[in-house]
N, C-alpha and C. Protein backbone atom coordinates (compact mmCIF):
# COMPACT_ATOMS: atom_id res chain seq x y z
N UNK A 1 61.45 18.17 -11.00
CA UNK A 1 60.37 18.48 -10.07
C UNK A 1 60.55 17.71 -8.77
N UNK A 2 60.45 18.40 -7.41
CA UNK A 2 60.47 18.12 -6.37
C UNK A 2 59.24 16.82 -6.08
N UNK A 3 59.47 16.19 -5.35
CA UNK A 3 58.40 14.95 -5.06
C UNK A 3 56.89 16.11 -4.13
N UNK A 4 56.89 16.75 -3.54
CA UNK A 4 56.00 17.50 -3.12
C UNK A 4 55.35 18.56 -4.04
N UNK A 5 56.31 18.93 -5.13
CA UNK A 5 55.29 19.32 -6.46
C UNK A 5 54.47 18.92 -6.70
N UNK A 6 54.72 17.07 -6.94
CA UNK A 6 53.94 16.43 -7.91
C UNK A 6 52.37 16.22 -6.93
N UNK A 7 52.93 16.19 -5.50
CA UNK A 7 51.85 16.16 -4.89
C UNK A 7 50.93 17.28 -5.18
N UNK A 8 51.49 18.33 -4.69
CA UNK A 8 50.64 19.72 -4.96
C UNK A 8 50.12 19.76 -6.42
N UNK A 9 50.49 19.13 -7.12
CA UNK A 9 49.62 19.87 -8.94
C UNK A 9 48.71 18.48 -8.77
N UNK A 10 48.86 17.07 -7.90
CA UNK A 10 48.12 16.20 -7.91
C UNK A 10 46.74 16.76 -7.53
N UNK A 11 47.04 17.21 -6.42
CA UNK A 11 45.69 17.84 -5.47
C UNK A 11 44.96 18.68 -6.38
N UNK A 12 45.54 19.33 -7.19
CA UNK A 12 45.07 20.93 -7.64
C UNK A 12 43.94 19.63 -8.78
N UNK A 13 44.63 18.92 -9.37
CA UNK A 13 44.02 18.34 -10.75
C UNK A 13 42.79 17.60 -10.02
N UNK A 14 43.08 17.12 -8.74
CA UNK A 14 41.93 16.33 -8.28
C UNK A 14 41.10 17.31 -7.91
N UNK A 15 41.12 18.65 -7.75
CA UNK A 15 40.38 19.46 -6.92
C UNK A 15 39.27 19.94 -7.82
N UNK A 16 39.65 19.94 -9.19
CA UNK A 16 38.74 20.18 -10.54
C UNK A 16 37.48 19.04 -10.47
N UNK A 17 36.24 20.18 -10.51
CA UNK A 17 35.43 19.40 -10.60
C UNK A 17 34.07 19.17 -11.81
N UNK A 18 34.42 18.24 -12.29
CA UNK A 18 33.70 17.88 -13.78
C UNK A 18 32.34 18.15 -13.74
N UNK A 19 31.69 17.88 -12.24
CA UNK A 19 30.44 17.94 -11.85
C UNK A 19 29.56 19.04 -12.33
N UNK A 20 30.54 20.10 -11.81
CA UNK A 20 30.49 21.84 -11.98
C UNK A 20 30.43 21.92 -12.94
N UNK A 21 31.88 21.46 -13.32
CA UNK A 21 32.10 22.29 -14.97
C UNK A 21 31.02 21.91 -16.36
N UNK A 22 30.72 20.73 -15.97
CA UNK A 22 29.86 19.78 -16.81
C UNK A 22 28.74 20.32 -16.86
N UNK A 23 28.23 20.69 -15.69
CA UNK A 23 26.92 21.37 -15.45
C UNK A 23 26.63 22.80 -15.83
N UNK A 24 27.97 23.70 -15.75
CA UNK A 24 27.79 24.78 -16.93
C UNK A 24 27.76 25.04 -18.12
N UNK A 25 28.75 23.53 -18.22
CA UNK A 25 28.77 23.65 -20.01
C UNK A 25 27.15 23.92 -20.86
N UNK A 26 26.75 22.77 -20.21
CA UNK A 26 25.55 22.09 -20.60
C UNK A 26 23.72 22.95 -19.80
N UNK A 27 24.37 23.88 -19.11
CA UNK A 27 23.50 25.26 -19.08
C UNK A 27 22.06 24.59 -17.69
N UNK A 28 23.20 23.52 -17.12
CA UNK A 28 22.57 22.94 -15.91
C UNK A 28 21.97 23.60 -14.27
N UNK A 29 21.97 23.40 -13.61
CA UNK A 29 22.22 24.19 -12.10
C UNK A 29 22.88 23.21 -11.28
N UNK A 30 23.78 24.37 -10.75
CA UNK A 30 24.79 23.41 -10.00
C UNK A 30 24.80 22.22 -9.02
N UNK A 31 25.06 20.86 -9.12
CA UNK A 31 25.23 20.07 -8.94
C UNK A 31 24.96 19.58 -7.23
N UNK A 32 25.85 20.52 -6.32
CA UNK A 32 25.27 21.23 -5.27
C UNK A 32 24.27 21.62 -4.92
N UNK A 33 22.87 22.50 -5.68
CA UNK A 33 22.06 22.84 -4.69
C UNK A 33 21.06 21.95 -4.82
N UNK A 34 21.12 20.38 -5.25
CA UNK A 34 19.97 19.66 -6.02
C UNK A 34 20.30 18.29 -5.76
N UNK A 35 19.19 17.52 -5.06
CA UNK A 35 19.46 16.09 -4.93
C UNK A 35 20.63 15.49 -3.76
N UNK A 36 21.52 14.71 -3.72
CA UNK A 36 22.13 15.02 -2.87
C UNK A 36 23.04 16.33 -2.53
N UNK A 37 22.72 16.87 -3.48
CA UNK A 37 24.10 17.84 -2.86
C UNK A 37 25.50 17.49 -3.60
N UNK A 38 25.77 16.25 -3.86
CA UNK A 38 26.83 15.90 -4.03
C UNK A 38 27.43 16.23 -5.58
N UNK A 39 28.49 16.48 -5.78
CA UNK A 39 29.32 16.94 -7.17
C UNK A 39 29.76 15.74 -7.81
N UNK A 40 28.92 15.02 -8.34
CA UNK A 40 29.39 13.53 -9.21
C UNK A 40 28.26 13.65 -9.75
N UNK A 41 28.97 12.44 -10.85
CA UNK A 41 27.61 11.98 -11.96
C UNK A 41 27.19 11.38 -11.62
N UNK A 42 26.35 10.63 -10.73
CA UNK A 42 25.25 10.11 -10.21
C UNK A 42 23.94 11.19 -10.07
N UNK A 43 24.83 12.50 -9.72
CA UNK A 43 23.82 13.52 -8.96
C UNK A 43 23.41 14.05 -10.33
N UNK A 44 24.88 14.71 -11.41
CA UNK A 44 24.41 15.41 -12.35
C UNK A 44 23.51 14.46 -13.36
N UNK A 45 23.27 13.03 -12.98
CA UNK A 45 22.17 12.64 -14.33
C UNK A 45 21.20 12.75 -13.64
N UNK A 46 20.88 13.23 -12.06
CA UNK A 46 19.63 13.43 -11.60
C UNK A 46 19.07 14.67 -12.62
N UNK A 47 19.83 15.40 -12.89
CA UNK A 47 19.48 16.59 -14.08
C UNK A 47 18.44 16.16 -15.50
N UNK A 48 19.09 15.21 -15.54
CA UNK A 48 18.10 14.05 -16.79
C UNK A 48 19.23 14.53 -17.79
N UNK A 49 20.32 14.44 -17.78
CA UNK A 49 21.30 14.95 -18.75
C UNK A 49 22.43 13.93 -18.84
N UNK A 50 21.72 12.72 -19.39
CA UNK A 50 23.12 11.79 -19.64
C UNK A 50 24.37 12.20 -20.08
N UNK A 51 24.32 12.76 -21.37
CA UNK A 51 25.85 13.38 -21.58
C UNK A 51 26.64 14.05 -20.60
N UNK A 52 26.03 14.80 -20.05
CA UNK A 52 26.61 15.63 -18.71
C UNK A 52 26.96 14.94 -18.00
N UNK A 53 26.36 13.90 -17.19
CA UNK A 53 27.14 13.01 -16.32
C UNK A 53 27.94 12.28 -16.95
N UNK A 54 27.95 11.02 -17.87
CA UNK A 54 29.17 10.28 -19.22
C UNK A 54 30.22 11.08 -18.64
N UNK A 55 30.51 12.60 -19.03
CA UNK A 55 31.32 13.12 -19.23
C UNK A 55 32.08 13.64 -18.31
N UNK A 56 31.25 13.89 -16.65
CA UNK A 56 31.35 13.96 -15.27
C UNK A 56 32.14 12.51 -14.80
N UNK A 57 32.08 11.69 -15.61
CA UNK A 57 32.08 10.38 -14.89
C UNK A 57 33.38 10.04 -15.36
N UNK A 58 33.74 10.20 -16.87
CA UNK A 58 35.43 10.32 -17.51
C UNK A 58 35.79 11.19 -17.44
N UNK A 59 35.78 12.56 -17.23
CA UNK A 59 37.00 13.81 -16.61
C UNK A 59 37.06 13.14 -15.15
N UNK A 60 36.01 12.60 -14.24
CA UNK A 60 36.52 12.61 -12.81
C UNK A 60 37.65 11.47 -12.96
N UNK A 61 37.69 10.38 -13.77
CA UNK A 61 38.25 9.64 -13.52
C UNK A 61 39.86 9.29 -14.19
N UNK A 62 39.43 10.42 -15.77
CA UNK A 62 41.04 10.61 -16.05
C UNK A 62 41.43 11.42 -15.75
N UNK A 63 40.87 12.39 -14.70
CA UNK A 63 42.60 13.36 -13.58
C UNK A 63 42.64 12.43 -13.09
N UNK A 64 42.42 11.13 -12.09
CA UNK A 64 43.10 10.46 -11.49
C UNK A 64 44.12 9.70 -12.26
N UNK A 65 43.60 9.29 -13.35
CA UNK A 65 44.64 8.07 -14.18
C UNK A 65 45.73 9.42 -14.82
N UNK A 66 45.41 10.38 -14.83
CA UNK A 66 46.49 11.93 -15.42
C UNK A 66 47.44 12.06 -14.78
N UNK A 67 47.10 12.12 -13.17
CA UNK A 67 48.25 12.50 -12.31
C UNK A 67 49.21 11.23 -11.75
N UNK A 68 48.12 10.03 -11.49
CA UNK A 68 48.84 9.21 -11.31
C UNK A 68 49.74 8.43 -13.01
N UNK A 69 49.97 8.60 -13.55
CA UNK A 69 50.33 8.54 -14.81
C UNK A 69 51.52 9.44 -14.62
N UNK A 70 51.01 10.90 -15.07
CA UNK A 70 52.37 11.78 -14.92
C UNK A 70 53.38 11.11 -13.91
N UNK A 71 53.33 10.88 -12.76
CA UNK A 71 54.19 10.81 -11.98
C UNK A 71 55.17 9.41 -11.83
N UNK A 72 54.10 8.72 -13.03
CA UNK A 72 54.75 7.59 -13.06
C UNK A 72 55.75 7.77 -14.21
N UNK A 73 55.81 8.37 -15.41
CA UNK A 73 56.50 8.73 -16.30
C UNK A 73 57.62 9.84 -15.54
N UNK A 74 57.35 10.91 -15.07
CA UNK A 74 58.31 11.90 -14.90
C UNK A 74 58.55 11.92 -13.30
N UNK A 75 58.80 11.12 -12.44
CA UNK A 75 58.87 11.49 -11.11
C UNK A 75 60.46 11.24 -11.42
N UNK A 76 61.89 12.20 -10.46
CA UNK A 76 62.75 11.78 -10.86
C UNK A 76 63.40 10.70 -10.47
N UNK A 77 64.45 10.04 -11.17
CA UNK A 77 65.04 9.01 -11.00
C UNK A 77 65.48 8.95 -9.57
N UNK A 78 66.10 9.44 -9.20
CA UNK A 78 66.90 10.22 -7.93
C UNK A 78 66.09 10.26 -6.10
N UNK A 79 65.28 9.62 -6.54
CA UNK A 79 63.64 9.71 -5.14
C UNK A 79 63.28 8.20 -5.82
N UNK A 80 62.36 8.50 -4.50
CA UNK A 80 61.41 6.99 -4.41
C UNK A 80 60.77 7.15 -4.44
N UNK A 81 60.46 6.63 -6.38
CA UNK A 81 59.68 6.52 -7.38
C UNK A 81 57.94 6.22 -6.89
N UNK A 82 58.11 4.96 -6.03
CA UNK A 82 57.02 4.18 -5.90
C UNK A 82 56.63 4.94 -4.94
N UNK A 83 57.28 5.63 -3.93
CA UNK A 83 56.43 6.24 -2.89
C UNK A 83 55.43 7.69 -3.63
N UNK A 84 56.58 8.38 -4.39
CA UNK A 84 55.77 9.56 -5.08
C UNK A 84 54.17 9.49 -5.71
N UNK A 85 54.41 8.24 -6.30
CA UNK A 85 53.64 7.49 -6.98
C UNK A 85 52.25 7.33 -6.08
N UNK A 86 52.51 7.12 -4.64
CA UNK A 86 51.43 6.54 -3.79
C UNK A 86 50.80 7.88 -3.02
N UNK A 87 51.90 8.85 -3.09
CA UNK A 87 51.03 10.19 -2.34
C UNK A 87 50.67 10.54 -3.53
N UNK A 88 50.74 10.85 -4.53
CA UNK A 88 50.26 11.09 -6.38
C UNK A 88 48.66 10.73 -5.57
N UNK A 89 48.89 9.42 -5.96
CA UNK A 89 47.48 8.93 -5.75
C UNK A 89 46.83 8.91 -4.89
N UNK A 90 47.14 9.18 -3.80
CA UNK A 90 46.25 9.67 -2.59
C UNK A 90 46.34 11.22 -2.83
N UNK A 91 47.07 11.79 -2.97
CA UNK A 91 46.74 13.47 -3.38
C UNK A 91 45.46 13.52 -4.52
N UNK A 92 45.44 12.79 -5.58
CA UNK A 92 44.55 13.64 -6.65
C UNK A 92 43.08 12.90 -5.73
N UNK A 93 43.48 11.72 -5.35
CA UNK A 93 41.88 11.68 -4.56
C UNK A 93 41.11 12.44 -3.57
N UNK A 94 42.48 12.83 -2.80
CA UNK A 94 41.65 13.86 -1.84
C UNK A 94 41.54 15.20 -2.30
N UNK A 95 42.36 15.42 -3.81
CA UNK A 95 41.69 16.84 -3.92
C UNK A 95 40.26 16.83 -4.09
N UNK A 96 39.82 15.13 -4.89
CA UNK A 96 38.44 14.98 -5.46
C UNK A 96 37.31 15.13 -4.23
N UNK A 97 37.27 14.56 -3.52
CA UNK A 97 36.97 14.66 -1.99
C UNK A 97 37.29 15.86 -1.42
N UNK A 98 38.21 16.49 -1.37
CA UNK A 98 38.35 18.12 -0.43
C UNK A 98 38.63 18.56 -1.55
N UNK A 99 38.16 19.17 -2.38
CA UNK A 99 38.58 20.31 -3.38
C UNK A 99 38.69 21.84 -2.73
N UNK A 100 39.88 22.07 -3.19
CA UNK A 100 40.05 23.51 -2.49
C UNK A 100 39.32 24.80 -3.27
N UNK A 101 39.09 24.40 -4.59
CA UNK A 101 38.22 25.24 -5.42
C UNK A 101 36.53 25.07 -4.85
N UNK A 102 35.93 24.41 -3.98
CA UNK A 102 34.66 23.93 -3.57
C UNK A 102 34.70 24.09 -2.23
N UNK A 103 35.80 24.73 -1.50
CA UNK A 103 35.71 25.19 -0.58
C UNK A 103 35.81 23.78 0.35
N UNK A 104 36.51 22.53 -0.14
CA UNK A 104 36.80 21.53 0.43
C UNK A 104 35.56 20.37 0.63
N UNK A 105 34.41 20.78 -0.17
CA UNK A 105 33.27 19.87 0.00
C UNK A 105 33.33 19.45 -1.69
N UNK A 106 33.50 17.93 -1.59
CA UNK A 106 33.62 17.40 -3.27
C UNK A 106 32.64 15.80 -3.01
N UNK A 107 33.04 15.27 -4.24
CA UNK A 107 32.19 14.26 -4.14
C UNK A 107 33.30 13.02 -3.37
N UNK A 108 32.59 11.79 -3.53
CA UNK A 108 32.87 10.44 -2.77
C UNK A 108 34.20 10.05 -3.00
N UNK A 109 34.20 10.07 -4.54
CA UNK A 109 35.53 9.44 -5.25
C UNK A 109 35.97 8.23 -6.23
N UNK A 110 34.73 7.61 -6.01
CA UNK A 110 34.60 6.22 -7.13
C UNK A 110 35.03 6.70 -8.62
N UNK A 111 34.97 7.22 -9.15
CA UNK A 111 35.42 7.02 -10.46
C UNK A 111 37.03 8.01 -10.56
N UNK A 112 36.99 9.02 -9.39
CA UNK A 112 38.69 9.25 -9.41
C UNK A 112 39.38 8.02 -8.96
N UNK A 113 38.97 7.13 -8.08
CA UNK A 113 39.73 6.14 -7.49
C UNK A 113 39.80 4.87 -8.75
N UNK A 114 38.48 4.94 -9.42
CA UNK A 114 38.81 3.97 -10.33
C UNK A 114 40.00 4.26 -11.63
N UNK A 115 39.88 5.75 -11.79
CA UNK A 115 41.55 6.28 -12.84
C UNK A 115 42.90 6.08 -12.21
N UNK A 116 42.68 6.34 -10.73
CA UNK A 116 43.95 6.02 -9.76
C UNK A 116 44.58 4.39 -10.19
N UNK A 117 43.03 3.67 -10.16
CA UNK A 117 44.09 2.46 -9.85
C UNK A 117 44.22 1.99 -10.93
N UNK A 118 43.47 2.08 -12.38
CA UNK A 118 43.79 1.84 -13.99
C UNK A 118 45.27 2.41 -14.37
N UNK A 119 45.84 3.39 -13.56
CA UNK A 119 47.09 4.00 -13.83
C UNK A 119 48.05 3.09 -13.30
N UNK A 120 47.76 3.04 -11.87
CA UNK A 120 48.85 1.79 -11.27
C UNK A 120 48.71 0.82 -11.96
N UNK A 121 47.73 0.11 -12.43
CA UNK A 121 47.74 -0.97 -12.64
C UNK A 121 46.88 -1.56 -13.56
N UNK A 122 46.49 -1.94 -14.91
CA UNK A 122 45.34 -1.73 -15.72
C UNK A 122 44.60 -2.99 -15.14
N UNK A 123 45.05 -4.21 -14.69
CA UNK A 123 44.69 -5.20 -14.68
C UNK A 123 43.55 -4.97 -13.24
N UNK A 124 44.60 -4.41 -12.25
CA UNK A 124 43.93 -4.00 -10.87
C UNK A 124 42.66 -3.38 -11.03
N UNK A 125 42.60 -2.33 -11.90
CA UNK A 125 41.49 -1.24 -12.57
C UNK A 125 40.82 -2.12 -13.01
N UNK A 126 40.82 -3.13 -13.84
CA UNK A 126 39.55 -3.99 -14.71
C UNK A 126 39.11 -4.89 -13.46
N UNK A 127 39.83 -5.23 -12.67
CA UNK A 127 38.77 -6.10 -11.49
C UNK A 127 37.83 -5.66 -10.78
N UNK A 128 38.74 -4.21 -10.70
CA UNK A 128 37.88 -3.22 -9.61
C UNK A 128 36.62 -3.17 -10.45
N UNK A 129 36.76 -2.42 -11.56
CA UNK A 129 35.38 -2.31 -12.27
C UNK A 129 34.68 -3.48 -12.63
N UNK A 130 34.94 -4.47 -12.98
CA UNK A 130 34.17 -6.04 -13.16
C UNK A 130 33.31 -5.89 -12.04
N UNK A 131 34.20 -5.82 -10.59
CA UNK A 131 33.62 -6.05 -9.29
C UNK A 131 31.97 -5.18 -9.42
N UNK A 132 32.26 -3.96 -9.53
CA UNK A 132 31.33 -2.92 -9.55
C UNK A 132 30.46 -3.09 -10.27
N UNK A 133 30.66 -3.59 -11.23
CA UNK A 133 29.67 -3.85 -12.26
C UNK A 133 28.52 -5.15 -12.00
N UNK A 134 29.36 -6.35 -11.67
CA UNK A 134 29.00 -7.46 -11.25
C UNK A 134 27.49 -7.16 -9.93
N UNK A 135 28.05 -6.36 -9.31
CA UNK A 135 27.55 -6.28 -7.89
C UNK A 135 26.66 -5.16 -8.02
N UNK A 136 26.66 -4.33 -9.00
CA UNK A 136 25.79 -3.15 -9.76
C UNK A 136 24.05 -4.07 -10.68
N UNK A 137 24.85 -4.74 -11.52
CA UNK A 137 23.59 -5.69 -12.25
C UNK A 137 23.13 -6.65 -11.49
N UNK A 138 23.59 -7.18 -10.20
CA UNK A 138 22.64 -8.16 -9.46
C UNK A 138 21.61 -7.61 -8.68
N UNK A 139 22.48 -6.54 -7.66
CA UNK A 139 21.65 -5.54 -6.50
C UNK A 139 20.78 -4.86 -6.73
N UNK A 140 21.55 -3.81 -8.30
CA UNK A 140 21.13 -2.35 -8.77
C UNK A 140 21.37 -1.47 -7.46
N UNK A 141 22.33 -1.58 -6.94
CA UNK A 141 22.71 -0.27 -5.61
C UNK A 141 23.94 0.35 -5.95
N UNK A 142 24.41 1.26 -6.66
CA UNK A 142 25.01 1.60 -7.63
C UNK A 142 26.36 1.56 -5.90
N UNK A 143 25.43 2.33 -4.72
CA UNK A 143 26.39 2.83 -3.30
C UNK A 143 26.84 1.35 -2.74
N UNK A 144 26.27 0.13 -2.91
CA UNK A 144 26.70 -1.05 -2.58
C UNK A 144 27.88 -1.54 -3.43
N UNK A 145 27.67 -1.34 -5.02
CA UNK A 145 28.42 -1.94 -5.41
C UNK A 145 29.97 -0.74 -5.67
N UNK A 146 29.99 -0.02 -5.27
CA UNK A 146 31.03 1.02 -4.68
C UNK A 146 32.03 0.46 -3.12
N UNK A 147 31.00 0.16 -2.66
CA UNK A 147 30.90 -0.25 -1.24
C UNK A 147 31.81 -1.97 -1.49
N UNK A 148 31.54 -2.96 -1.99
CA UNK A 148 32.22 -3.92 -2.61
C UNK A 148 33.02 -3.76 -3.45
N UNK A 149 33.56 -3.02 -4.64
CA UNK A 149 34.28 -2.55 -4.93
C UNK A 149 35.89 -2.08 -4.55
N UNK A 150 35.48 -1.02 -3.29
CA UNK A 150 36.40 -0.44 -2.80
C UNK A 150 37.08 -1.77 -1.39
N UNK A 151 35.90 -2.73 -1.00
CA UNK A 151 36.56 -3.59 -0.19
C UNK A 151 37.58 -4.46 -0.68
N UNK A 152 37.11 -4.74 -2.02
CA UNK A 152 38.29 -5.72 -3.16
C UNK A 152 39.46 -5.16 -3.36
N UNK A 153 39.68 -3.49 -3.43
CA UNK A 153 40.50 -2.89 -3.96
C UNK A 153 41.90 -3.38 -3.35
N UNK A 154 42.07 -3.39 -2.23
CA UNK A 154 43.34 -3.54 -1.76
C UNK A 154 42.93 -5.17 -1.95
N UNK A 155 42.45 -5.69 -1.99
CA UNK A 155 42.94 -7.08 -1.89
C UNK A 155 43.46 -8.07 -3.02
N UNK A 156 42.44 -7.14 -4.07
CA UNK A 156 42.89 -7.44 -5.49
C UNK A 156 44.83 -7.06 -5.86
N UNK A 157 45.18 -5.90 -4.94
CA UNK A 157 46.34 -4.87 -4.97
C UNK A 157 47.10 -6.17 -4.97
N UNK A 158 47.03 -6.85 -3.40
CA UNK A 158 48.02 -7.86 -3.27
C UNK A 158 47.77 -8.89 -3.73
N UNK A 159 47.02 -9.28 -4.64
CA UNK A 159 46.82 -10.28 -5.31
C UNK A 159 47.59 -10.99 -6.29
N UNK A 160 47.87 -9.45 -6.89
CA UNK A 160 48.65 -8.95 -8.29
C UNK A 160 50.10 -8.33 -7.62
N UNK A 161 50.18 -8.64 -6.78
CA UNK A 161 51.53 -8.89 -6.10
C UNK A 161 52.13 -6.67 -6.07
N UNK A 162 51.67 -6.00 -6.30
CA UNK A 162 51.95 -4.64 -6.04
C UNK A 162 52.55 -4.37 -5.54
N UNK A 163 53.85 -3.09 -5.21
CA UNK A 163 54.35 -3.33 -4.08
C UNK A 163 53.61 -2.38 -3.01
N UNK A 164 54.03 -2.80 -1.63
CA UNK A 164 53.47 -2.15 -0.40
C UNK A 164 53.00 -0.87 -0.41
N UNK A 165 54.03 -0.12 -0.92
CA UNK A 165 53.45 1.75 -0.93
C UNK A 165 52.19 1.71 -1.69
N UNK A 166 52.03 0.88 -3.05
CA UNK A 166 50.66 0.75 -3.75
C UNK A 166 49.87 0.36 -2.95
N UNK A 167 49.98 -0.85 -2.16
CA UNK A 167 49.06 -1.85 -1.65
C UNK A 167 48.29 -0.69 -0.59
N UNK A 168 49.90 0.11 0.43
CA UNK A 168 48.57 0.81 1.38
C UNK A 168 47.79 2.23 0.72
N UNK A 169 48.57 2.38 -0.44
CA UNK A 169 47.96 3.72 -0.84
C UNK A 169 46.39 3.20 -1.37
N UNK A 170 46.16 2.26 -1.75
CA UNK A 170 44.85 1.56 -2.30
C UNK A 170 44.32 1.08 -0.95
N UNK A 171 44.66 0.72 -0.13
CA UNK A 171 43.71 0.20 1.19
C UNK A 171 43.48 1.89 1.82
N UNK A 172 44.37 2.81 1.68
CA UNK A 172 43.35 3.93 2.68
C UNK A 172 42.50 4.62 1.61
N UNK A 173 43.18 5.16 0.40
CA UNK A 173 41.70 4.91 -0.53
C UNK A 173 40.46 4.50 -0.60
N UNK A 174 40.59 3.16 -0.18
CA UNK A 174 38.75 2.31 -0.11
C UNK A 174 38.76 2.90 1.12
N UNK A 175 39.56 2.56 2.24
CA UNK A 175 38.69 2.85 3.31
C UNK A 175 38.52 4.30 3.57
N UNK A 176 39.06 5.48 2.75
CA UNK A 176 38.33 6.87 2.59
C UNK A 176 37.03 6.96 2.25
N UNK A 177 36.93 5.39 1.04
CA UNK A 177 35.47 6.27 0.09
C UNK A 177 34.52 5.28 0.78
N UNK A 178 34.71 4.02 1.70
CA UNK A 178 33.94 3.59 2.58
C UNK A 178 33.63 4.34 3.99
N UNK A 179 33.94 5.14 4.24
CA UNK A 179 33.92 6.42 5.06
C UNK A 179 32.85 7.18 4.62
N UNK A 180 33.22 8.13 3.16
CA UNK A 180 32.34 8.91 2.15
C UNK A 180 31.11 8.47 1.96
N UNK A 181 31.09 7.04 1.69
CA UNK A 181 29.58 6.11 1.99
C UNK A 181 29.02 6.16 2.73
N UNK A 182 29.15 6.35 4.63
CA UNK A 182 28.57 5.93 5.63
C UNK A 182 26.94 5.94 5.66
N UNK A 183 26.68 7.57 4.82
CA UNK A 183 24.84 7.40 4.82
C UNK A 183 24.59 6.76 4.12
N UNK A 184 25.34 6.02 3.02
CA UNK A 184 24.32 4.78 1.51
C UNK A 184 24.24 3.66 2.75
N UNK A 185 25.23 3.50 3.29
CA UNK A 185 25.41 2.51 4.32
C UNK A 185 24.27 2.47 5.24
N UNK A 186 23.77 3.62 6.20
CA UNK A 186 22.80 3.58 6.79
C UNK A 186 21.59 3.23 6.05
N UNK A 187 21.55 3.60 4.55
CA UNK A 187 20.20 3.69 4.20
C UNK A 187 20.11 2.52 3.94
N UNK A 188 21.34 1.41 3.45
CA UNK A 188 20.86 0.58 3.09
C UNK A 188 20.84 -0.59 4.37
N UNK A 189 21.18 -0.56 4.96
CA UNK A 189 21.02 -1.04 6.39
C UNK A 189 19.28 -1.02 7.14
N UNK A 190 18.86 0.13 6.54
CA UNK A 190 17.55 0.61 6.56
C UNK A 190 16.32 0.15 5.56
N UNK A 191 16.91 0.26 4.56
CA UNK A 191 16.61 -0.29 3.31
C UNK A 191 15.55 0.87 2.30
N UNK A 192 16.38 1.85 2.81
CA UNK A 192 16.11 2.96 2.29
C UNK A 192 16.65 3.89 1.35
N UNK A 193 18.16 2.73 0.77
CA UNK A 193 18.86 3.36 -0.33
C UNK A 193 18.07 2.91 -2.01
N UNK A 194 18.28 3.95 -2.75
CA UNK A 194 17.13 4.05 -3.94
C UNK A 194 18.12 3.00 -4.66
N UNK A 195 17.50 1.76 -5.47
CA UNK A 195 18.59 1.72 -6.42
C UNK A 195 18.45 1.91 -8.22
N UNK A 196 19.54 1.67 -8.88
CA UNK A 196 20.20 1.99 -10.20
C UNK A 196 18.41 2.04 -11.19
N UNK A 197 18.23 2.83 -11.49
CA UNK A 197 17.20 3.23 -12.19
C UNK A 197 15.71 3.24 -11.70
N UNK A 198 15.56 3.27 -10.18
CA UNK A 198 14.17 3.40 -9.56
C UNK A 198 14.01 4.89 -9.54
N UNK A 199 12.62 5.31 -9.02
CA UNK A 199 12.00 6.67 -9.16
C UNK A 199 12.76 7.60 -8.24
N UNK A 200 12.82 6.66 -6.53
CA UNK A 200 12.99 7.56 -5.42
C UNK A 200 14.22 7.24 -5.97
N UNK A 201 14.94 8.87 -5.31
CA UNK A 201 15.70 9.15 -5.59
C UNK A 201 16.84 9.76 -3.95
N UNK A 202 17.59 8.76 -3.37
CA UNK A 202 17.95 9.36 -1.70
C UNK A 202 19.36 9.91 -1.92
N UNK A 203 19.08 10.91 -0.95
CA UNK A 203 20.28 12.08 -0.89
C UNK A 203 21.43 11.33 -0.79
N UNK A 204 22.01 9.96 -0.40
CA UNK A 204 22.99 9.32 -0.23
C UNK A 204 24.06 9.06 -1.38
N UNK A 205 23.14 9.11 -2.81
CA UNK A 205 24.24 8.37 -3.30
C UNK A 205 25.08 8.74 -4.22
N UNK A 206 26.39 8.38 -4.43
CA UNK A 206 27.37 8.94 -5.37
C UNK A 206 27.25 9.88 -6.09
């Protein structure tokens, strides 16, 4: 397989969206016309359907650890391995983010980005999530601790000594899904972002 294959079936796998699919299984309404708008499990447990999101929340995040995985096993010998590896992982994220099946409107990316980087790296992946978690049970701003999260990501990268093609493929990553954030950002700047188990519920988050 050509190194631009792996990109293209990356995109296609990131472009699948659990949100959707989750939400038909389970005899929901689509994910889209309700709450933020947005196609993640944050939105689909606005449904009141824990399983549905759980399950939104591990399909989004093992196509990322899938593709970046595949490509780490089968990219060929013959190319540069580590670079394939880094558009891999920036491909399945932006399919998650531009899905071409959604007409290019997808969700943020936190839990594809968190399979991305458990694939590169398991150790990298458990900080990232510690981070999130850590900064999730103090705040309860599920979009803050995303927001901290994704700032660690590359720094944790070079921490753990990664090489460069990883390091920048993980720094434009965060700074994609710190982008994807900008309204949790305003709101919470405002102090108008809802957090992790309150009533209001603002169109901003994940």
């Amino acid at each position: 397989m050509t190194p631009l294959i792996f990109v293209v079936c990356a995109y296609l796998i990131g472009s699948v969206s659990f949100a959707v699919l989750m939400s038909k299984a389970f005899g929901l309404a689509d994910p889209r016309s309700y709450g933020s708008g947005n196609p993640g499990a944050t939105n689909v447990l606005r449904s009141g359907k824990k399983a549905a999101a759980a399950l939104t929340l591990i399909g989004d995040a093992a196509k990322g650890w899938l593709a970046v995985f595949l490509a780490i096993q089968f990219a060929p010998h013959d190319a540069p391995r580590l670079m394939i590896v880094a558009l891999v992982a920036l491909a399945v994220f932006l399919g998650h983010v531009f899905p071409i099946f959604l007409k290019f409107k997808g969700g943020k990316g936190v839990a594809t980005a968190l399979g991305v980087l458990l694939a590169i790296s398991l150790w990298m992946g458990l900080f990232v999530l510690f981070t999130w978690l850590l900064v999730a049970v103090v705040f309860r701003y599920s979009s803050l601790a995303a927001l901290v999260a994704a700032i660690m990501a590359p720094i944790f990268a070079m921490l753990i000594h990664l090489r460069p093609e990883l390091v920048l493929a993980t720094a434009i990553m965060s700074m994609l899904l710190i982008w994807r954030h900008k309204g949790n950002i305003q709101n919470l700047m405002t102090g108008k972002e809802s957090k992790i188990g309150g009533k209001k519920a603002e169109p901003q988050s994940e």
